[in-house]
Protein backbone atom coordinates (compact mmCIF):
# COMPACT_ATOMS: atom_id res chain seq x y z
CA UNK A 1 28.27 -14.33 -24.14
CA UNK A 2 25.90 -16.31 -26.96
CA UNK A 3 27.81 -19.29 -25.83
CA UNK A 4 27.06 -18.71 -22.03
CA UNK A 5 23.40 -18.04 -23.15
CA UNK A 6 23.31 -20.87 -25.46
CA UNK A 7 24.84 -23.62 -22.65
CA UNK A 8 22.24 -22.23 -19.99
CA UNK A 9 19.33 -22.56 -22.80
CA UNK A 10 20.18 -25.99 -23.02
CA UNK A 11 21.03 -26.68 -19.82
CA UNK A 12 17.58 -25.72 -19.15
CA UNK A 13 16.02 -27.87 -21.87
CA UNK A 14 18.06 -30.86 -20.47
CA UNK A 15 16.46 -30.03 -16.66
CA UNK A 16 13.41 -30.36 -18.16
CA UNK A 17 13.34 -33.63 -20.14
CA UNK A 18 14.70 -35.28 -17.14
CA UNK A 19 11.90 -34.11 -14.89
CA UNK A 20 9.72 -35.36 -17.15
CA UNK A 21 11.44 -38.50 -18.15
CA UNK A 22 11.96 -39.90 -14.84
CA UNK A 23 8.74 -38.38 -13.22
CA UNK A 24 6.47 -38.68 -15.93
CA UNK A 25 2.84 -37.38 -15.95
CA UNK A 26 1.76 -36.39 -12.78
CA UNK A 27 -0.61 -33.74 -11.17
CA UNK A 28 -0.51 -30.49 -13.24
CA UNK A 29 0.44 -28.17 -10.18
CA UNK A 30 3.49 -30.62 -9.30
CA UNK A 31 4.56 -29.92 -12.80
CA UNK A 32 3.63 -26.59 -12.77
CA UNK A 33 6.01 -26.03 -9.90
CA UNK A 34 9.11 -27.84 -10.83
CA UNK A 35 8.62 -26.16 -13.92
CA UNK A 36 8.58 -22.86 -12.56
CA UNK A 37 11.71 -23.64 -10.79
CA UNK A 38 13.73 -24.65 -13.02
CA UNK A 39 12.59 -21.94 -16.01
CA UNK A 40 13.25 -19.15 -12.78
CA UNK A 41 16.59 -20.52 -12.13
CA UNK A 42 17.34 -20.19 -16.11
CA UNK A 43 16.47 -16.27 -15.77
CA UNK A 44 18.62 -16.25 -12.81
CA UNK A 45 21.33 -17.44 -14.75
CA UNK A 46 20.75 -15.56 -17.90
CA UNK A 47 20.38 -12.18 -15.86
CA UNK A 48 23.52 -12.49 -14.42
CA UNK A 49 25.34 -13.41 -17.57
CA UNK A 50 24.20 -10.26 -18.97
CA UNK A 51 24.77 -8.46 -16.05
CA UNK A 52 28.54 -9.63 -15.77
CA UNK A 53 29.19 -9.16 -18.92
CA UNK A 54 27.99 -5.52 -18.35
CA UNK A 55 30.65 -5.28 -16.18
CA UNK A 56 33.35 -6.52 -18.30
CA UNK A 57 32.67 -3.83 -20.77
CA UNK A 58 33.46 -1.24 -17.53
CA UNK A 59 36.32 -2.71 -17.29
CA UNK A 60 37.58 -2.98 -20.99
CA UNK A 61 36.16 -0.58 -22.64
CA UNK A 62 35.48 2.63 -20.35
CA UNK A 63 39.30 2.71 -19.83
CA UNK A 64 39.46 6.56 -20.65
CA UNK A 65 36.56 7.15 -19.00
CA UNK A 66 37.54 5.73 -15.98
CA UNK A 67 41.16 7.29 -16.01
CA UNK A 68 39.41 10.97 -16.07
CA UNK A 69 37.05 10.62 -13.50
CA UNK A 70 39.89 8.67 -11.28
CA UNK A 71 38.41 5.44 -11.23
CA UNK A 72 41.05 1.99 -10.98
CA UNK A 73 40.23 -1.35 -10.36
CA UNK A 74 40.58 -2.13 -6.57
CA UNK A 75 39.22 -6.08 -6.97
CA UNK A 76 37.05 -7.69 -9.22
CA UNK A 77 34.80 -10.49 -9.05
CA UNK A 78 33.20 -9.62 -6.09
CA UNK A 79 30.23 -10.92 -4.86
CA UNK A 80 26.45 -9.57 -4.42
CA UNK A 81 23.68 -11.41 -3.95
CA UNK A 82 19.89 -9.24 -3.64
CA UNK A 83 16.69 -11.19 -3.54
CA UNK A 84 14.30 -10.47 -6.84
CA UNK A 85 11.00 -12.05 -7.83
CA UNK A 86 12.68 -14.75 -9.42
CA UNK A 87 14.76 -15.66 -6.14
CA UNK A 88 18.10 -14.58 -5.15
CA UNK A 89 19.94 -13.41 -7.56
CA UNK A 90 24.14 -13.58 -7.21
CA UNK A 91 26.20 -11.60 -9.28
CA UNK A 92 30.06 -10.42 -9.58
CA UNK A 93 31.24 -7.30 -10.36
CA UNK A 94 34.29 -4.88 -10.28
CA UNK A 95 35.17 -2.81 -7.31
CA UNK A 96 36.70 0.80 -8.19
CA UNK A 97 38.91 3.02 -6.06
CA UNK A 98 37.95 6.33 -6.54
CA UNK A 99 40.89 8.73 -6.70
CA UNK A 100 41.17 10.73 -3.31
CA UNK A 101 40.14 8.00 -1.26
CA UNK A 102 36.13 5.58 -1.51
CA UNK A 103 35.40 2.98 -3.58
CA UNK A 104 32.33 2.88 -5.95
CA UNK A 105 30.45 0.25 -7.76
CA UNK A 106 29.58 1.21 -11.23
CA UNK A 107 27.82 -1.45 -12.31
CA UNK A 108 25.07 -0.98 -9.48
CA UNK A 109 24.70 2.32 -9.93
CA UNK A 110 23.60 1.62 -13.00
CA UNK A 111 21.22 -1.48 -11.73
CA UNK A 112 20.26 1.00 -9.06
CA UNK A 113 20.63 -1.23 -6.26
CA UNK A 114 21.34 0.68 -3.68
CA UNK A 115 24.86 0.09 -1.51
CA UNK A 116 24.33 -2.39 1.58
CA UNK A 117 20.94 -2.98 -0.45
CA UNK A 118 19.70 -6.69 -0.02
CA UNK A 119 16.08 -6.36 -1.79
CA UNK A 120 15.09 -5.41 -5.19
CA UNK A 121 13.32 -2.39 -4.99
CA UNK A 122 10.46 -3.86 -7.08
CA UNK A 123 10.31 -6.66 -4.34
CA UNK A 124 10.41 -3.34 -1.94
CA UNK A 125 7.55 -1.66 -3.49
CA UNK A 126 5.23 -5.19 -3.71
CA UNK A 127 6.01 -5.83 0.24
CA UNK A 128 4.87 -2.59 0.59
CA UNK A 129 1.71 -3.02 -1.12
CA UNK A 130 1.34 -5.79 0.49
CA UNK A 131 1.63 -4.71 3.99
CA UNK A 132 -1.17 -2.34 3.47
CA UNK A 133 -3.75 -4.59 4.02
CA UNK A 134 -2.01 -7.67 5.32
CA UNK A 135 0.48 -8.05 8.77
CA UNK A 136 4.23 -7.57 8.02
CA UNK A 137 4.67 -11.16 7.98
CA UNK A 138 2.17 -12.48 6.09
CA UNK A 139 3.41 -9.53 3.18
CA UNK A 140 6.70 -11.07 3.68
CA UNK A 141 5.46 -14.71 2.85
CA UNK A 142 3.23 -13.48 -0.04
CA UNK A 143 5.91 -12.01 -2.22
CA UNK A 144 8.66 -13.35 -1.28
CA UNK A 145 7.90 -17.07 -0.07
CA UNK A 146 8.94 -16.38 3.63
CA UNK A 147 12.53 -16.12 2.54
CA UNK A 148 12.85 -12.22 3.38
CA UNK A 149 11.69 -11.69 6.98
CA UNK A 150 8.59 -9.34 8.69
CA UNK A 151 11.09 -6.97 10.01
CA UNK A 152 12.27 -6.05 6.33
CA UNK A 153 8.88 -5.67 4.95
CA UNK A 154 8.48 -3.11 8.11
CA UNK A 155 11.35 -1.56 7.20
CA UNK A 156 11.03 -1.17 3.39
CA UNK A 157 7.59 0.39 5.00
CA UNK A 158 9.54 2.96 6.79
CA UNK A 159 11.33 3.98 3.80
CA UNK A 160 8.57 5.18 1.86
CA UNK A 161 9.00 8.52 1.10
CA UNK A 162 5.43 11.04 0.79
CA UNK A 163 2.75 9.57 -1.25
CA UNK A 164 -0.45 11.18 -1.62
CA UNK A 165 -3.35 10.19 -4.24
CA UNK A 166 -4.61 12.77 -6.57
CA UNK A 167 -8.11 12.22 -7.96
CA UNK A 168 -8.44 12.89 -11.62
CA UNK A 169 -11.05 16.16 -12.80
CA UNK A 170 -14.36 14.92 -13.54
CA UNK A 171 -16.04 16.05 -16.19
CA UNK A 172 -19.30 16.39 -14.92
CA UNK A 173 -19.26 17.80 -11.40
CA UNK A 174 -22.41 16.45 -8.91
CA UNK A 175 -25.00 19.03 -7.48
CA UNK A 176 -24.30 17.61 -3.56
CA UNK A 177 -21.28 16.54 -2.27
CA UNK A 178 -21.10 14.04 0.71
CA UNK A 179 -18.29 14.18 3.39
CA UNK A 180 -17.96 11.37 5.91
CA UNK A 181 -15.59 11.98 9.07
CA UNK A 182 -14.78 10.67 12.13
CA UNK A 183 -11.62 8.57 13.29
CA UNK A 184 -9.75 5.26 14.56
CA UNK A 185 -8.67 4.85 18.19
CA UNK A 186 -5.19 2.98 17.39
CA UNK A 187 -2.86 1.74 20.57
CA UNK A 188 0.73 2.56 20.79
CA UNK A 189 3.98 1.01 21.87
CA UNK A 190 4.20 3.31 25.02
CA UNK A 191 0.55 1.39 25.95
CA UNK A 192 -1.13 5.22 25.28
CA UNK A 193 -4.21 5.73 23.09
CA UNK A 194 -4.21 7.87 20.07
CA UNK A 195 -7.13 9.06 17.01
CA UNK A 196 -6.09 8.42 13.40
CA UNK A 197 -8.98 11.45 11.55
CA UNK A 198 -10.50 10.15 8.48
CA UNK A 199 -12.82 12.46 5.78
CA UNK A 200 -14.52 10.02 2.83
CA UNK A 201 -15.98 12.65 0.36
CA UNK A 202 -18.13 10.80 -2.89
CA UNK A 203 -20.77 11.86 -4.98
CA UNK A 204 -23.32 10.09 -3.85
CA UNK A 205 -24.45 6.42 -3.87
CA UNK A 206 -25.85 3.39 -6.02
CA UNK A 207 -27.31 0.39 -5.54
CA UNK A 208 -25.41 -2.83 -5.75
CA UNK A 209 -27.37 -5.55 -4.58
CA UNK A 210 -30.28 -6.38 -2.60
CA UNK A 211 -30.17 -4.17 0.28
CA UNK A 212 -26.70 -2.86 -0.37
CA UNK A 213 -25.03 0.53 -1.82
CA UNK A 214 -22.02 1.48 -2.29
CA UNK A 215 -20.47 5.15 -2.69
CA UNK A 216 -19.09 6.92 -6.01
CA UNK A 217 -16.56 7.73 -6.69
CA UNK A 218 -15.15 8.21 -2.67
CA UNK A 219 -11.49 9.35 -1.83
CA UNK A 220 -10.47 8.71 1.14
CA UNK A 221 -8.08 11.46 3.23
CA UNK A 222 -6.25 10.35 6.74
CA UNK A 223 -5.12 13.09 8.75
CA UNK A 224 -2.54 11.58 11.47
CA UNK A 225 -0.44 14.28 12.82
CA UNK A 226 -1.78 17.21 10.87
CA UNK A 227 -3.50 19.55 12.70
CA UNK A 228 -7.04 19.75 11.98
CA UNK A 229 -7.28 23.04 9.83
CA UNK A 230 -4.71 21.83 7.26
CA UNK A 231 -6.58 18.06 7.36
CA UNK A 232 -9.87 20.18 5.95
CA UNK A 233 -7.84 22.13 4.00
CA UNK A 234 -6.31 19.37 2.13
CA UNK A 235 -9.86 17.62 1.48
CA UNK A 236 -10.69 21.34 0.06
CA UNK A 237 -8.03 20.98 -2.01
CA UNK A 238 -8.62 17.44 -3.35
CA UNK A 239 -12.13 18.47 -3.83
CA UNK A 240 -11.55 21.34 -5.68
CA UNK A 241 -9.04 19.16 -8.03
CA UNK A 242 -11.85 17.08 -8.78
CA UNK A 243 -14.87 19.00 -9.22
CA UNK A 244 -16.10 22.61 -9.76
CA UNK A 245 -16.44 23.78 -6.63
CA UNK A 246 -18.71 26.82 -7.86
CA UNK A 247 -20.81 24.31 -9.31
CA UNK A 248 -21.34 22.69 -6.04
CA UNK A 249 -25.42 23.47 -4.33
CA UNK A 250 -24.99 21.18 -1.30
CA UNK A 251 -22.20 19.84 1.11
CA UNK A 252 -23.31 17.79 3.71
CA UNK A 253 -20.91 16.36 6.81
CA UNK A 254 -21.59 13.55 8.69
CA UNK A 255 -20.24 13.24 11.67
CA UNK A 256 -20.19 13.52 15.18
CA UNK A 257 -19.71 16.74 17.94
CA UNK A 258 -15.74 15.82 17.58
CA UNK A 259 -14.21 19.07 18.14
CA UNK A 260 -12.14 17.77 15.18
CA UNK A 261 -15.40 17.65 12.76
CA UNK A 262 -16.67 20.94 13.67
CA UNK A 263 -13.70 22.35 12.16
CA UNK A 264 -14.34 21.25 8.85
CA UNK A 265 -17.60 23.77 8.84
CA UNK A 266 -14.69 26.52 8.98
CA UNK A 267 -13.46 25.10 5.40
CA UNK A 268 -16.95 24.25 4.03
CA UNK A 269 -19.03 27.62 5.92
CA UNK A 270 -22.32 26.70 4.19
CA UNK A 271 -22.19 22.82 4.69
CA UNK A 272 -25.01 20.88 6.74
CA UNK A 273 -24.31 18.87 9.93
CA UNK A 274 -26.05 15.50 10.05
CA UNK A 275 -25.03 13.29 13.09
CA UNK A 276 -24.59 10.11 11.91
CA UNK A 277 -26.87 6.95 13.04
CA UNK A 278 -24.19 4.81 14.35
CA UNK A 279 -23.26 7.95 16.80
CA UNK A 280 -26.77 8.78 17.63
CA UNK A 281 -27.34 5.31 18.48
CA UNK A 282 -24.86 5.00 20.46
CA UNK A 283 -25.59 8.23 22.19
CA UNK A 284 -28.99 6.76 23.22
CA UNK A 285 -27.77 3.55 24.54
CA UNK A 286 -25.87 5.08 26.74
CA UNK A 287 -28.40 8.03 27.76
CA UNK A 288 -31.01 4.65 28.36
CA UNK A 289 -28.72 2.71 29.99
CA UNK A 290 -29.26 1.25 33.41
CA UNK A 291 -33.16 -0.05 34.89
CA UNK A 292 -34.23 3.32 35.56
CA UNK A 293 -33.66 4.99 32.34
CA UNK A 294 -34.68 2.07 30.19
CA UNK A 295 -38.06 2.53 31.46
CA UNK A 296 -38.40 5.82 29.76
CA UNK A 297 -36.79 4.57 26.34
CA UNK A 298 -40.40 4.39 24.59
CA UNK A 299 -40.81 7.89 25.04
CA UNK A 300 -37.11 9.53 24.55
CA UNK A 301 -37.37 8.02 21.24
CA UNK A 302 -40.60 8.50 20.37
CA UNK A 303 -39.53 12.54 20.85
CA UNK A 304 -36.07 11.95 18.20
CA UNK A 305 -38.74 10.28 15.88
CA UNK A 306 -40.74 13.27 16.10
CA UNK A 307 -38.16 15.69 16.22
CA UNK A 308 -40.09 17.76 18.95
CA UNK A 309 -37.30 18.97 21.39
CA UNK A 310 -39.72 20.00 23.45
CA UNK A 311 -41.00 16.60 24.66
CA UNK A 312 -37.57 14.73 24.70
CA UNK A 313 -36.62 17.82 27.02
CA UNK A 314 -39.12 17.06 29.47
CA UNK A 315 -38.06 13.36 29.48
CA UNK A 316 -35.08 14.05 30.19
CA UNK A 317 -35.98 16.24 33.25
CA UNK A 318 -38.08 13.06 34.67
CA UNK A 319 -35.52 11.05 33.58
CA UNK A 320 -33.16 12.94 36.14
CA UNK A 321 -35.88 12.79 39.01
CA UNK A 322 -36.22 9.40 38.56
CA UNK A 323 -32.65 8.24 39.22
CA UNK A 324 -31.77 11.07 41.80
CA UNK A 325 -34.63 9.48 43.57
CA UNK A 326 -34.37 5.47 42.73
CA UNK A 327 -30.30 5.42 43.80
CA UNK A 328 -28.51 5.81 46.87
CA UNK A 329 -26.75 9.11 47.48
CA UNK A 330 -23.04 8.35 47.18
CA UNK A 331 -20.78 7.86 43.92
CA UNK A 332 -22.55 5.91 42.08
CA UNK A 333 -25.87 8.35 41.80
CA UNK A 334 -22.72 10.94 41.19
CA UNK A 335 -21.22 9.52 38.07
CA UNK A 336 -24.69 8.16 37.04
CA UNK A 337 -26.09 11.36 36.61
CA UNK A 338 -22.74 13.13 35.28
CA UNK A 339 -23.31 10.60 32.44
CA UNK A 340 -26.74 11.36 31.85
CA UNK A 341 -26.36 14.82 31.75
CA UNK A 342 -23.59 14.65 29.30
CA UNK A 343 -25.74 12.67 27.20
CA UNK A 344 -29.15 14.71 27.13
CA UNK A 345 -26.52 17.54 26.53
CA UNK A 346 -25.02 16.11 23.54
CA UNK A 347 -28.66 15.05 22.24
CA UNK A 348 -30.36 18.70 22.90
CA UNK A 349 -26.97 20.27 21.35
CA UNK A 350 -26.90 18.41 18.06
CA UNK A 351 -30.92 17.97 17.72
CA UNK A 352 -31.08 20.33 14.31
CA UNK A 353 -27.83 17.51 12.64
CA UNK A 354 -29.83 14.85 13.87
CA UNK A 355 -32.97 16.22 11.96
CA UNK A 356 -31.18 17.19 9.42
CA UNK A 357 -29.85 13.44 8.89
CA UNK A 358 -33.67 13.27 7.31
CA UNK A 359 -33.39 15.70 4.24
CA UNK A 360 -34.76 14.06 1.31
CA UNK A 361 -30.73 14.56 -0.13
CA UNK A 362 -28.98 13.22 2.88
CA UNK A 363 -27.68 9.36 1.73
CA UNK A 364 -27.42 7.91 5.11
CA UNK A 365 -24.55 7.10 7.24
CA UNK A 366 -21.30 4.69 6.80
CA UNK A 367 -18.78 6.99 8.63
CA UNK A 368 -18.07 3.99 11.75
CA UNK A 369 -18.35 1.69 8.57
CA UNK A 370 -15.65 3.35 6.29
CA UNK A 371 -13.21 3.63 9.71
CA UNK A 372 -13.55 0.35 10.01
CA UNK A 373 -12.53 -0.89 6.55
CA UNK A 374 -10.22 1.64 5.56
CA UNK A 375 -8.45 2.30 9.05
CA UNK A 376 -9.51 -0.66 11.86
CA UNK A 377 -9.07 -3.73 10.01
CA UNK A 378 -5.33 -3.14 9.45
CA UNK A 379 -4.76 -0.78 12.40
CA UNK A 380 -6.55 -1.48 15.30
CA UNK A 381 -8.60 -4.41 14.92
CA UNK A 382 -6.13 -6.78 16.43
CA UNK A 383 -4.15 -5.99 19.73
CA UNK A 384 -1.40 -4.40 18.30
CA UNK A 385 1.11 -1.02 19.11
CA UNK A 386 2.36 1.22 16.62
CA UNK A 387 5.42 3.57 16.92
CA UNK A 388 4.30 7.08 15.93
CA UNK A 389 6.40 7.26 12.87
CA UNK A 390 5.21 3.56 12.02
CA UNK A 391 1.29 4.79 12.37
CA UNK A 392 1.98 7.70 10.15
CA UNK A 393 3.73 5.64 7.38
CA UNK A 394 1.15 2.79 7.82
CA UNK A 395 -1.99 4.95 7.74
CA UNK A 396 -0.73 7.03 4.62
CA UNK A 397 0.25 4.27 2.21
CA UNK A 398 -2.91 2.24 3.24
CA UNK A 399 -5.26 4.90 2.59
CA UNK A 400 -3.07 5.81 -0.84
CA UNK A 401 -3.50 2.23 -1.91
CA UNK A 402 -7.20 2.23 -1.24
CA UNK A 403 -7.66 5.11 -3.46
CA UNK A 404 -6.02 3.33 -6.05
CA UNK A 405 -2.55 4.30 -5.53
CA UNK A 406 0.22 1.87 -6.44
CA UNK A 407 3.62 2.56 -4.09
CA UNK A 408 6.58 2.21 -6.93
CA UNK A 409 10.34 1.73 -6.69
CA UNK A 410 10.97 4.95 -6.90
CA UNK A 411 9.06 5.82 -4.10
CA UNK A 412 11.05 3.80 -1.85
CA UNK A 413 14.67 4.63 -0.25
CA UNK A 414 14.07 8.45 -1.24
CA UNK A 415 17.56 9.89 0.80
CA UNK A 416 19.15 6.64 2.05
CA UNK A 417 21.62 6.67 -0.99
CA UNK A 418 24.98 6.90 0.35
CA UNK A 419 26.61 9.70 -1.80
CA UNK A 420 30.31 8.17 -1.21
CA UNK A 421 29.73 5.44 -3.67
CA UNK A 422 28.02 7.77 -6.61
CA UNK A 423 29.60 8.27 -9.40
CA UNK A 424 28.69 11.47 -10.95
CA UNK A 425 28.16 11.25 -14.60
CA UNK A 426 26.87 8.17 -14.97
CA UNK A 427 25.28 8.70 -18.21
CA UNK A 428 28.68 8.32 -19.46
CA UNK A 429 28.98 4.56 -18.26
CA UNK A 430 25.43 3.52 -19.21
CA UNK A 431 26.24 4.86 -23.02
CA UNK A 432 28.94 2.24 -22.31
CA UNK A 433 27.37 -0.83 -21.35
CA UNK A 434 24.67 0.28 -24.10
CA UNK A 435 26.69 0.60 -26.97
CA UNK A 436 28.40 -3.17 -26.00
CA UNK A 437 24.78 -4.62 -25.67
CA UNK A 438 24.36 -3.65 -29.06
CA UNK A 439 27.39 -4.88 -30.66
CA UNK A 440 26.61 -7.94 -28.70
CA UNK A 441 23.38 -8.48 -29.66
CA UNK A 442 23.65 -7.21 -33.18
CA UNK A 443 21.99 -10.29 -35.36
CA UNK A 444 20.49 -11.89 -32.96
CA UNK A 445 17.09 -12.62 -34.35
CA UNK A 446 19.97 -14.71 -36.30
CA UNK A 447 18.80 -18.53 -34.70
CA UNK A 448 21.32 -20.39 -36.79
CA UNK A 449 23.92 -19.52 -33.78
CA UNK A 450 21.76 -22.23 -31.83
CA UNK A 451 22.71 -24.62 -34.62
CA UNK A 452 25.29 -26.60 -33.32
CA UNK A 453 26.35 -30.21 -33.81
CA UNK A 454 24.33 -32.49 -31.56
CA UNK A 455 26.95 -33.15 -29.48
CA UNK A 456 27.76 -29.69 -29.03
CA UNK A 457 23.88 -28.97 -27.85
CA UNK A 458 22.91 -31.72 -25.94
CA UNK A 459 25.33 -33.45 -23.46
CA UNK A 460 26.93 -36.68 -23.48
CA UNK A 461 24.15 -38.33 -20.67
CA UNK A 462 21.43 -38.35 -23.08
CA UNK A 463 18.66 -40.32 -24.57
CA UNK A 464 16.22 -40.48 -27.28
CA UNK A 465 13.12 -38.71 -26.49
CA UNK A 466 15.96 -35.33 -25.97
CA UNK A 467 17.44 -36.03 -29.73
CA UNK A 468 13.84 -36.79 -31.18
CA UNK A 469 12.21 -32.93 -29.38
CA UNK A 470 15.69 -31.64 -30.65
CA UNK A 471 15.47 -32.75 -34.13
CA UNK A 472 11.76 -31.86 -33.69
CA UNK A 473 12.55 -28.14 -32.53
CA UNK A 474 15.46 -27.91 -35.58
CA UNK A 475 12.57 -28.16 -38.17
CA UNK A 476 10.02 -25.86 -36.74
CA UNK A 477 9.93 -22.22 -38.75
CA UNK A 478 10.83 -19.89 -35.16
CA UNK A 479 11.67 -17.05 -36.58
């Protein structure tokens, strides 16, 4: 194997005296590039020399091993080829009959690359990464180049097993806690409408710039398919990892009337409601809307400045006059005043959260805000439909990964092994191949094995700038 090594080492050192040689100096990321190239195609070729030669020892020297667990050689040299980050990597390796009937593959087992497998799972895991904040395509051309396609970076998406972040305990714990919910409308494939839930919990906030905060410390919790009870009781439960709960004065929720949202004040009993800004805002607009009701805007929000309930309650009542009397009886006056009604409702019914949005320890609102960066921009922004079980695998790993979660190789593939082509003690083999590496590799901090004749190291189309940096390496101290 030092020969192999030694020939592709050289072979390598060749490549690149040529590019330069013929090239010359050019712009550094042109030579930055070939360079890469040809040093990746080197670790190609290295990787699989060790790799086949792992494979010989299966075949040589796990002889007994083999015979007790039923193993013989069916064919060997065959081919696999899975894409890495260096490139595609093509190896051959023996294929065993198992006794009783199935074949196994030893040496992947041991590689754990999975059967019918054509990715590396670390390639997997980055796609995956990836894909949480970029389009299934453009995660395929990131990692990869563009040579795997979008439809495997979707599927290595699907194959994500459960991930979940847990936040570390703090050491101090914060006097008022501040819980942010509402949710993403995300389109699906059947051209239906459905809510992704989102709670932000943080400590608080701090100034970043001019004019700009930001929260701290904020975990973020997505809630797709879970019914709402467990969703609270899971941000309880993160909570509670955290910080000391007992320790805990004041909880407040922003939020909107969300049927959804009310049900976290079952979990937290003693929290306060404040209705967020964008919400109320947008409540208003809508209560104003129209030339009638704009007319009375002045004083419906002079009475939410105020807070006096009273006065925006008599508004509203001339509010109502005025449109029953200023439109024409038919639908329109119908659903005109359905909508205002539903609106003053909403107001009248959520006027102590909207005061409350006031207290001196309230930090303002961000919950449309932290959809839209943690949820919209990757799920709903664009015109695109999600599967169900493509929303749900989605959401979770791109709420993971903004938490700080990393998805690994493990995580990926959890269940898709097929169990026909395990072999059972594997342990056994890998002592195998380990004990070979050694012997191999025993002495080989030892460089004089590189010392060759020059005709052995450098090949017969040559020239003299390759002898002069080869005489030049040969009396440099590497060791």
């Amino acid at each position: 194997m030092r020969n192999s090594i030694q020939r592709i080492v050289v072979n390598t050192f060749e490549k690149i005296m040529d590019c330069y040689e013929t090239k010359g100096l050019r712009e550094l990321y042109v030579m930055i590039k070939e360079l890469r190239t040809i040093s990746e195609d080197m670790m190609l070729d290295i990787l699989c020399t060790f790799i086949e030669e792992a494979d010989r020892a299966l075949c040589e020297e796990a002889k007994k091993e083999r015979k007790a667990d039923g193993f013989t050689i069916k064919e060997r040299d065959v081919e696999r080829t899975i894409h890495t980050f260096l490139g595609s990597l093509t190896y051959e390796r023996t294929h065993f009959k198992r006794e009783g009937g199935g074949y196994v593959h030893i040496l992947d087992q041991i590689l754990d690359v999975g059967a019918y497998e054509r990715v590396d799972a670390g390639v997997s895991a980055e796609m995956v990464n990836v894909s949480s904040s970029h389009s299934y395509g453009d995660s395929a051309a990131i990692v990869t180049s563009g040579e795997i396609s979008r439809q495997t970076a979707w599927k290595k998406m699907q194959d994500v097993g459960e991930v979940a972040y847990v936040p570390e305990r703090s050491v101090e714990t914060p006097e008022v806690l501040h819980i942010f919910a509402d949710e993403d409308h995300v389109n699906l494939q059947d051209g239906k409408n459905t809510q992704v839930p989102l709670v932000t919990y943080c400590a608080g906030k701090r100034p970043v710039s001019k004019d700009r905060n930001a929260l701290i410390d904020p975990v973020h919790i997505q809630g797709y398919g879970l019914a709402p009870e467990k969703h609270w009781s899971y941000v309880y439960s993160l909570m509670a990892t955290q910080y000391d709960m007992e320790k805990v004065k004041r909880i407040f929720i922003y939020g909107d009337g969300a049927s959804w949202v009310k049900k976290g004040f079952d979990t937290f009993p003693n929290a306060v409601h404040v209705l967020d800004e964008y919400h109320l805002e947008k409540r208003l607009k809508t209560f104003l809307s129209g030339e009638i009701c704009k007319a009375f805007a002045p004083k419906v929000r002079a009475a939410v400045q105020s807070g006096n309930a009273a006065d925006f309650q008599a508004v509203f009542y001339k509010m109502e006059v005025a449109v029953i009397r200023g439109m024409e009886p038919g639908k329109g006056l119908a659903k005109r005043l359905k909508a205002l009604r539903s609106d003053g409702a909403f107001l009248l019914a959520h006027w102590q959260a909207i005061l409350n949005g006031r207290h001196p320890l309230t930090i303002g609102s961000c919950t449309e805000a932290l959809v839209s960066h943690v949820l919209s921009k990757r799920l709903s922004r664009d015109p695109m439909g999600w599967s169900p079980s493509g929303l749900a695998k989605l959401s979770m790993v791109r709420v993971f990964c903004l938490n700080g979660g990393v998805i690994m190789p493990c995580d990926i593939g959890a269940g898709k092994t097929d169990e026909r082509t395990l072999v059972g003690n594997i342990k056994t083999y890998e002592d195998i191949v380990i004990r070979h590496h050694d012997e191999v590799f025993k002495g080989w901090r030892d460089w004089t094995w590189f010392d060759k004749s020059d005709s052995d190291l450098i090949s017969r189309k040559t020239t003299g700038t390759k002898v002069a940096v080869y005489d030049l390496l040969k009396m440099r101290d590497i060791s």
